[in-house]
C-alpha atoms as a PDB file:
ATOM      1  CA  UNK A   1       0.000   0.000   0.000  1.00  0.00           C
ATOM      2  CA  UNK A   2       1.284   3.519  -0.946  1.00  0.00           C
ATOM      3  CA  UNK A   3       2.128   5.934   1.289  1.00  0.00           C
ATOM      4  CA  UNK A   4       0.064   9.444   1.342  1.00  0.00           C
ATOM      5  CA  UNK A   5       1.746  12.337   2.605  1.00  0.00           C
ATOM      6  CA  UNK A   6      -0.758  14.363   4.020  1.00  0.00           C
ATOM      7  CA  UNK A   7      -0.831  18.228   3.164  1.00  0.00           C
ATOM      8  CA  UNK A   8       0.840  19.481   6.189  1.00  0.00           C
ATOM      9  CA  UNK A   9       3.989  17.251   5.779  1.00  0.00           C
ATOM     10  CA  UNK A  10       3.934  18.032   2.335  1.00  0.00           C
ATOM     11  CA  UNK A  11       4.298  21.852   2.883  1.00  0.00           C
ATOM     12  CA  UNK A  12       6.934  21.244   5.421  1.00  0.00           C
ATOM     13  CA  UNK A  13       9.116  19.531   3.295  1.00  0.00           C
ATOM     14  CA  UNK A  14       8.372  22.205   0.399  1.00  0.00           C
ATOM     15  CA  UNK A  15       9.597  25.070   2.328  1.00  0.00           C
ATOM     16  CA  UNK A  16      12.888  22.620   3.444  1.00  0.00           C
ATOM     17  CA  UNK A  17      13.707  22.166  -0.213  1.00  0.00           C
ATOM     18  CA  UNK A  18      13.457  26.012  -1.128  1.00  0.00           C
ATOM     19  CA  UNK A  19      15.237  26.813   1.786  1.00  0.00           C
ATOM     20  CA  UNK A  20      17.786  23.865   0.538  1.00  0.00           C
ATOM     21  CA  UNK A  21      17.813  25.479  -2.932  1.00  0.00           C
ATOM     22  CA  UNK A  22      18.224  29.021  -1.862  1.00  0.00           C
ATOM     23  CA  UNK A  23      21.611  28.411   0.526  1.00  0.00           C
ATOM     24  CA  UNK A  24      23.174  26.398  -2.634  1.00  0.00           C
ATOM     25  CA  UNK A  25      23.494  30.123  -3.407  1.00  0.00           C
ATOM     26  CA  UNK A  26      26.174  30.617  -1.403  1.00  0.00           C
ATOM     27  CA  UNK A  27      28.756  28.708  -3.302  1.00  0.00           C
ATOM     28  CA  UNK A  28      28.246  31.785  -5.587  1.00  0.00           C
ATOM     29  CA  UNK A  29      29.086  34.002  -3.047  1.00  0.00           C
ATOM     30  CA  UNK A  30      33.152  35.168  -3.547  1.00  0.00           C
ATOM     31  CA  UNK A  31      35.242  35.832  -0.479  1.00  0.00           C
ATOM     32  CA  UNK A  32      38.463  38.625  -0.889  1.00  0.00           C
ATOM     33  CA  UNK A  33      40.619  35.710   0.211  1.00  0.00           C
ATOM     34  CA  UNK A  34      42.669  33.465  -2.029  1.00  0.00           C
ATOM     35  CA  UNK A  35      43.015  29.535  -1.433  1.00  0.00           C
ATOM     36  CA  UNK A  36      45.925  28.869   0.557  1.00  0.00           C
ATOM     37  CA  UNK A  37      47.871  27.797  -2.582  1.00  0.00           C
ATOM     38  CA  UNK A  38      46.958  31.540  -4.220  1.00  0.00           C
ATOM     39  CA  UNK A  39      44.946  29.949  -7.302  1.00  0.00           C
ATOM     40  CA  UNK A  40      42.015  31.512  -6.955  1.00  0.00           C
ATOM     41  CA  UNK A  41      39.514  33.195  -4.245  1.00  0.00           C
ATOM     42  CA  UNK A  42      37.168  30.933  -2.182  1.00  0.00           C
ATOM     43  CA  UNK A  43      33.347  31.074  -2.076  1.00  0.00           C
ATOM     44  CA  UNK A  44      31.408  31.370   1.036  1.00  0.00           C
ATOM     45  CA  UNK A  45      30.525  27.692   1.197  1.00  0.00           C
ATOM     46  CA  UNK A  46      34.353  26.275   1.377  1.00  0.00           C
ATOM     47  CA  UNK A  47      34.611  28.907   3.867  1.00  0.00           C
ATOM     48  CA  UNK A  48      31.477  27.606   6.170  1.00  0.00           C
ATOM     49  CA  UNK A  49      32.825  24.437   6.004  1.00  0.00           C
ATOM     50  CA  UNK A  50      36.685  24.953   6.538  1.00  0.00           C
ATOM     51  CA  UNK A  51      35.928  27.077   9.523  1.00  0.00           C
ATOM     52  CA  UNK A  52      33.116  24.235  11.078  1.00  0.00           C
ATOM     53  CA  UNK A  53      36.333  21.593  10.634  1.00  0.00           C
ATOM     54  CA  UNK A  54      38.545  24.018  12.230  1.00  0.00           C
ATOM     55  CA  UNK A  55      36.253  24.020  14.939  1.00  0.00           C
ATOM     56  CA  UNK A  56      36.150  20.331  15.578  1.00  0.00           C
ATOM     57  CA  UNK A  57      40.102  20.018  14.771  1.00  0.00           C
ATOM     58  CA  UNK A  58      41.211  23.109  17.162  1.00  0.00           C
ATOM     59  CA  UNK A  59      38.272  22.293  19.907  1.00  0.00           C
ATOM     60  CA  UNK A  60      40.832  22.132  22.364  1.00  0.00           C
ATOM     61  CA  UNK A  61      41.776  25.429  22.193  1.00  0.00           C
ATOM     62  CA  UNK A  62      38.659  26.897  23.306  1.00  0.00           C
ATOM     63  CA  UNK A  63      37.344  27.827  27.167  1.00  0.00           C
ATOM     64  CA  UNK A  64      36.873  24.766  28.959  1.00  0.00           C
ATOM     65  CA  UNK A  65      33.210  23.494  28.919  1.00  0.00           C
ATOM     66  CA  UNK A  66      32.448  24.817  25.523  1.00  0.00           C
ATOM     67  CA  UNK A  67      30.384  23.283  23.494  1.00  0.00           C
ATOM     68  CA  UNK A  68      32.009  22.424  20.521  1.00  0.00           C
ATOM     69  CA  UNK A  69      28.992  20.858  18.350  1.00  0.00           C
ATOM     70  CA  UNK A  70      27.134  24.105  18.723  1.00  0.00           C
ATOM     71  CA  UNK A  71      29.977  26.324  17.057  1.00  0.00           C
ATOM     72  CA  UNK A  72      30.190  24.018  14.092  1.00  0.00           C
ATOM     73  CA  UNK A  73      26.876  24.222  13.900  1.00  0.00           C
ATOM     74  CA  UNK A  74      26.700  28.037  14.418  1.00  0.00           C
ATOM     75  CA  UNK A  75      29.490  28.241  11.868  1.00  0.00           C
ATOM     76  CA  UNK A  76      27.724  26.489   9.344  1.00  0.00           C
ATOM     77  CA  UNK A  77      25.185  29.227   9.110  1.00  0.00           C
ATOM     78  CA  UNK A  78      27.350  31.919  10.404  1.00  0.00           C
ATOM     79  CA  UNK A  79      27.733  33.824   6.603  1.00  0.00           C
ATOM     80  CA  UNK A  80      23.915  32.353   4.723  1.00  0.00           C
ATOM     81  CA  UNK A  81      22.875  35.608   5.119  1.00  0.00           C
ATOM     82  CA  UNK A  82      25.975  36.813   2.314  1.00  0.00           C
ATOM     83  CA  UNK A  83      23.599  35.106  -0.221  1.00  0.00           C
ATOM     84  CA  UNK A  84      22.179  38.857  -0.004  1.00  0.00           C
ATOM     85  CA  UNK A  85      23.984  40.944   1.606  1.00  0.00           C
ATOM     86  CA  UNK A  86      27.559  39.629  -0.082  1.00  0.00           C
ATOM     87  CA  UNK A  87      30.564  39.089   1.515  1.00  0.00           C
ATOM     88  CA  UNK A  88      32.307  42.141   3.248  1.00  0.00           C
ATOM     89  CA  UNK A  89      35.731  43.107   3.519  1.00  0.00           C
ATOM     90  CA  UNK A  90      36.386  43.664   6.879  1.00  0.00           C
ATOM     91  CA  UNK A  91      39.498  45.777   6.311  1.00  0.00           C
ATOM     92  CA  UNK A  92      36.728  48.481   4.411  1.00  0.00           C
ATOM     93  CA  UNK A  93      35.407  50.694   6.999  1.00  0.00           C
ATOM     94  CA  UNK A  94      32.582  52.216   4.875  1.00  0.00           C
ATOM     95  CA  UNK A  95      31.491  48.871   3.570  1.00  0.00           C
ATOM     96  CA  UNK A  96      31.695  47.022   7.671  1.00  0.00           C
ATOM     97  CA  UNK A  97      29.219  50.527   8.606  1.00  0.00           C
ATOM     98  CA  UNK A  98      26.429  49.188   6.552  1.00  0.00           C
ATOM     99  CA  UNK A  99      27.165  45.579   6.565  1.00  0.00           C
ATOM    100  CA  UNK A 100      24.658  45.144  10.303  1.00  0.00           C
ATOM    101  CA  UNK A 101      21.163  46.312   8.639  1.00  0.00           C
ATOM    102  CA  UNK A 102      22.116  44.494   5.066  1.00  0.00           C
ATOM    103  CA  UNK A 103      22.855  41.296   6.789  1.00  0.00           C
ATOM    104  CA  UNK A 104      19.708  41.464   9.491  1.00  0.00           C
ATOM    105  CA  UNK A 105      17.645  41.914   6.733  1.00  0.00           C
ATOM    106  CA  UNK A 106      19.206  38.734   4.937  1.00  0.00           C
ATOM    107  CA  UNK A 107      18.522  36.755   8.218  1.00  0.00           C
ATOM    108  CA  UNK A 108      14.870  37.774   8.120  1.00  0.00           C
ATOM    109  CA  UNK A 109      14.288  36.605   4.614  1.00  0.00           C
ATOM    110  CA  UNK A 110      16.312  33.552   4.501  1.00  0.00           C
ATOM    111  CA  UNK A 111      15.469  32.187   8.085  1.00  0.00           C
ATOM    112  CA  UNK A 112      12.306  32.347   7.436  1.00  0.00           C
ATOM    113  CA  UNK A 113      11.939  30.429   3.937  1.00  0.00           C
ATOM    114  CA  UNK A 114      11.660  27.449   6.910  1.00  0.00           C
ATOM    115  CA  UNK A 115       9.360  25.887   8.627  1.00  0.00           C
ATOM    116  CA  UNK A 116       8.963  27.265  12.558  1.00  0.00           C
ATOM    117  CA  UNK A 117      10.664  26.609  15.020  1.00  0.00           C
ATOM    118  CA  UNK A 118      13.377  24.865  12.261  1.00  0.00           C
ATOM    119  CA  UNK A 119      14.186  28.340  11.105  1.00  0.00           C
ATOM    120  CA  UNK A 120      14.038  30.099  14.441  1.00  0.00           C
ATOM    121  CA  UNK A 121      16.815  27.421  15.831  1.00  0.00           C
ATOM    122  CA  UNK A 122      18.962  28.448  13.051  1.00  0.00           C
ATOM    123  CA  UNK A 123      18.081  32.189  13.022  1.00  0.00           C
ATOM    124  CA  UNK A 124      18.988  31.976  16.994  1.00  0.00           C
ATOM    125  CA  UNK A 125      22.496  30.188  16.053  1.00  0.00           C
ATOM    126  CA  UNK A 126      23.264  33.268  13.604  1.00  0.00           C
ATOM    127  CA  UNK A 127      21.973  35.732  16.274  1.00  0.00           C
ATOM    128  CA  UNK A 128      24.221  34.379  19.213  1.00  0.00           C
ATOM    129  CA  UNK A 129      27.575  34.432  16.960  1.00  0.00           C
ATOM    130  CA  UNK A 130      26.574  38.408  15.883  1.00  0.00           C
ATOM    131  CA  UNK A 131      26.329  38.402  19.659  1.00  0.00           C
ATOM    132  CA  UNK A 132      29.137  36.901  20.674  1.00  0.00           C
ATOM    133  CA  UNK A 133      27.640  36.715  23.841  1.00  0.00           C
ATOM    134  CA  UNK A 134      28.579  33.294  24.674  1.00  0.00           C
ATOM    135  CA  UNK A 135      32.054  31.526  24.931  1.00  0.00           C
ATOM    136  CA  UNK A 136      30.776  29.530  22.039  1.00  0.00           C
ATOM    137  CA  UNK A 137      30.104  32.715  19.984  1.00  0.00           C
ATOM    138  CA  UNK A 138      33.417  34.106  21.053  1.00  0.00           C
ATOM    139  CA  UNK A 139      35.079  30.970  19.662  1.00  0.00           C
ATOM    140  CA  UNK A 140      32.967  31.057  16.473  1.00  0.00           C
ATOM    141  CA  UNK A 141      34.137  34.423  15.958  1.00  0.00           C
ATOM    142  CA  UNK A 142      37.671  33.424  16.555  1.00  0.00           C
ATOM    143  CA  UNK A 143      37.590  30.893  14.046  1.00  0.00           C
ATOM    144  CA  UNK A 144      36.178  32.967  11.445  1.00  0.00           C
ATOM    145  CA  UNK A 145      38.998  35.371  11.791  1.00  0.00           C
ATOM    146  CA  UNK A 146      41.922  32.663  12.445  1.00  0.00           C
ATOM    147  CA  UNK A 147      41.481  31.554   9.326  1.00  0.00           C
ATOM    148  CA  UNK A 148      41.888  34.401   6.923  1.00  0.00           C
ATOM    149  CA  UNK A 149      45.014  35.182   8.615  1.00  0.00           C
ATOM    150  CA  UNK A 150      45.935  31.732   7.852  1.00  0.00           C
ATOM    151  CA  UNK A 151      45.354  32.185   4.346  1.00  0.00           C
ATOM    152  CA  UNK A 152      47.119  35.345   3.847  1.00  0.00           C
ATOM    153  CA  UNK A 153      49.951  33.781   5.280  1.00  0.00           C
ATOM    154  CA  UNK A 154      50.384  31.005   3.375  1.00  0.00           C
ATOM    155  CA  UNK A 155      49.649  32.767  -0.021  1.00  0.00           C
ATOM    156  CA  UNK A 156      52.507  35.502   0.824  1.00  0.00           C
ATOM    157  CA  UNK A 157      50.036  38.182   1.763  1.00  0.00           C
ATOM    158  CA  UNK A 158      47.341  37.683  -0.658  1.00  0.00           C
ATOM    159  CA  UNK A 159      44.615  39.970   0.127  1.00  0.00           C
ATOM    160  CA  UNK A 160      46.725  41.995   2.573  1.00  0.00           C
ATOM    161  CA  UNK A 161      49.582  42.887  -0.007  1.00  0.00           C
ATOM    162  CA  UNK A 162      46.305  43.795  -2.828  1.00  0.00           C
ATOM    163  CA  UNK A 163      44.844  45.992  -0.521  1.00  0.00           C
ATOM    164  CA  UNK A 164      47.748  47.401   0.957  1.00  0.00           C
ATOM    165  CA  UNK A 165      46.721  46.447   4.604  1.00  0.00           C
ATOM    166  CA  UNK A 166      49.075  47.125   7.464  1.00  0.00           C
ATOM    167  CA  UNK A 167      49.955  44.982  10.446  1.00  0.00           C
ATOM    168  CA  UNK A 168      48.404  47.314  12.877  1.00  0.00           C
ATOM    169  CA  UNK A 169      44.673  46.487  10.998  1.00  0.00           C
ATOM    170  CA  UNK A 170      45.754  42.879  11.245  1.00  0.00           C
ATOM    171  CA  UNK A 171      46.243  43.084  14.796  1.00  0.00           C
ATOM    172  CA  UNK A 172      42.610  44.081  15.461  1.00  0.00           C
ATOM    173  CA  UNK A 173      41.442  40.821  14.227  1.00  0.00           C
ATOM    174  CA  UNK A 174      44.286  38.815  16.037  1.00  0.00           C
ATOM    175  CA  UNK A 175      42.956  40.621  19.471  1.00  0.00           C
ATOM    176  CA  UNK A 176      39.365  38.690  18.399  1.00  0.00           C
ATOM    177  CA  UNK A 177      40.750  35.649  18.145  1.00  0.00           C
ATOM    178  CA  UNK A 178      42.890  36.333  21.646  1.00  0.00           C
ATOM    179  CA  UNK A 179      39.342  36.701  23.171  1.00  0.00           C
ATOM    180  CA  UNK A 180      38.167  33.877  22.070  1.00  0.00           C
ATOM    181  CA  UNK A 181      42.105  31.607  21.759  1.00  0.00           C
ATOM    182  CA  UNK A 182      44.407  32.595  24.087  1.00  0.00           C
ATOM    183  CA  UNK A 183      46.652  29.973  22.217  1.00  0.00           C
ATOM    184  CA  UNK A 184      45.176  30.541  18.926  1.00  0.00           C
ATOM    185  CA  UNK A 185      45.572  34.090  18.830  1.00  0.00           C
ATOM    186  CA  UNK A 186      49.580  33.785  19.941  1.00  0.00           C
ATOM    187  CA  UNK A 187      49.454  31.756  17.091  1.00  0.00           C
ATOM    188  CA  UNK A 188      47.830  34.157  14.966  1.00  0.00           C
ATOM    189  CA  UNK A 189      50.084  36.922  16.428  1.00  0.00           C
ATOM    190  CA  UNK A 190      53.220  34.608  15.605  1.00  0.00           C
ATOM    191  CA  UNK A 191      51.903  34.683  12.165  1.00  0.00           C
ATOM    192  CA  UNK A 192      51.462  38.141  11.749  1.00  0.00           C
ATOM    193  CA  UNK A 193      54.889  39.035  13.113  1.00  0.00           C
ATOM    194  CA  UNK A 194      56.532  36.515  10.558  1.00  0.00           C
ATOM    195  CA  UNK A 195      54.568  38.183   7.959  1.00  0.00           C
ATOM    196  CA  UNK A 196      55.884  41.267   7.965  1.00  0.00           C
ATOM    197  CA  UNK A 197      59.733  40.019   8.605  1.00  0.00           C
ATOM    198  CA  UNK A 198      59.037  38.258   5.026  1.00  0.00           C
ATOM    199  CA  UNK A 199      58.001  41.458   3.323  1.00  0.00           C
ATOM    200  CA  UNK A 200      54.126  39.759   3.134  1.00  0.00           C
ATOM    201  CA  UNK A 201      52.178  42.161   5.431  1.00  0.00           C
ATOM    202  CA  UNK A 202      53.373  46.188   5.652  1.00  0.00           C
ATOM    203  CA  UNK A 203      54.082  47.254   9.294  1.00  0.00           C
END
């Protein structure tokens, strides 16, 4: 005997697969970084999911007692709302003043393409790592900005020498990862330093 999917399921599962459809958009997404090996820039999506590895790879470098599951998880959503509101350099002053309202109104349109309370748990994830309100935010966050750094030194300055960005801009991100990584952002300091003794970052 068949199955029949009554009209309530039915819907439910509708608004899953345009929500589905709709975040494929953010492998169309371009980030200002370049792949670690400089051949070209990386979408949104390998970012999500490099960051959400990172989290489960460097767990141990975060507070005691966080929960590690919910930062992948909160990373995996962390940048859906760039499907409108694009990606932002964060070294662009003018473009990081107007990047807030652009990428609320992305979370209210996007979340919502979901069934309740599916798309308010996810909605809430992206909330709390804007926030950063939470040690698992804080670490989120971290992430996020450990790995452009990273990047940028691996690819002998890549975005920073393009954009002419100085080591004292860097260091504003490293002090985000510090909050979040005391190891991680000595790391990311380390990284910085050697940077600039290479000629890759200006001082």
């Amino acid at each position: 005997m068949s199955r029949v999917t009554i009209a309530p399921e039915q819907d439910r599962l509708n608004a899953q697969i345009a929500f589905a459809i709709e975040i494929d958009k953010l492998k169309r997404v371009i980030r200002r970084n370049n792949l670690m090996d400089d051949s070209r820039r990386e979408n949104d999506a390998e970012h999500s999911w490099y960051v959400a590895l990172l989290a489960m790879v460097l767990g141990e470098h975060a507070p005691p007692g966080t929960d590690i599951q919910r930062v992948v998880a909160m990373l995996l959503v962390h940048d859906l709302v760039e499907i409108d509101a694009g990606d932002t350099f964060i070294y662009d002053p003018v473009a990081v003043a107007a990047q807030e309202a652009a990428e609320k109104a992305a979370a209210d349109r996007i979340f919502a393409m979901l069934p309740a309370p599916q798309g308010q748990e996810l909605r809430a994830l992206w909330d709390e790592f804007e926030e950063r309100a939470t040690p698992e935010a804080v670490f989120a966050k971290a992430l996020d900005r450990f790995a452009p750094i990273l990047a940028n030194h691996h690819n002998e300055g890549g975005t920073w020498r393009l954009h002419a960005v100085t080591a004292s801009q860097v260091m504003q991100k490293v002090k985000i990862i510090e909050e979040g990584s005391p190891s991680l952002g000595a790391y990311a300091r380390e990284l910085v330093e050697l940077s600039v003794t290479r000629g890759h970052l200006a001082p």
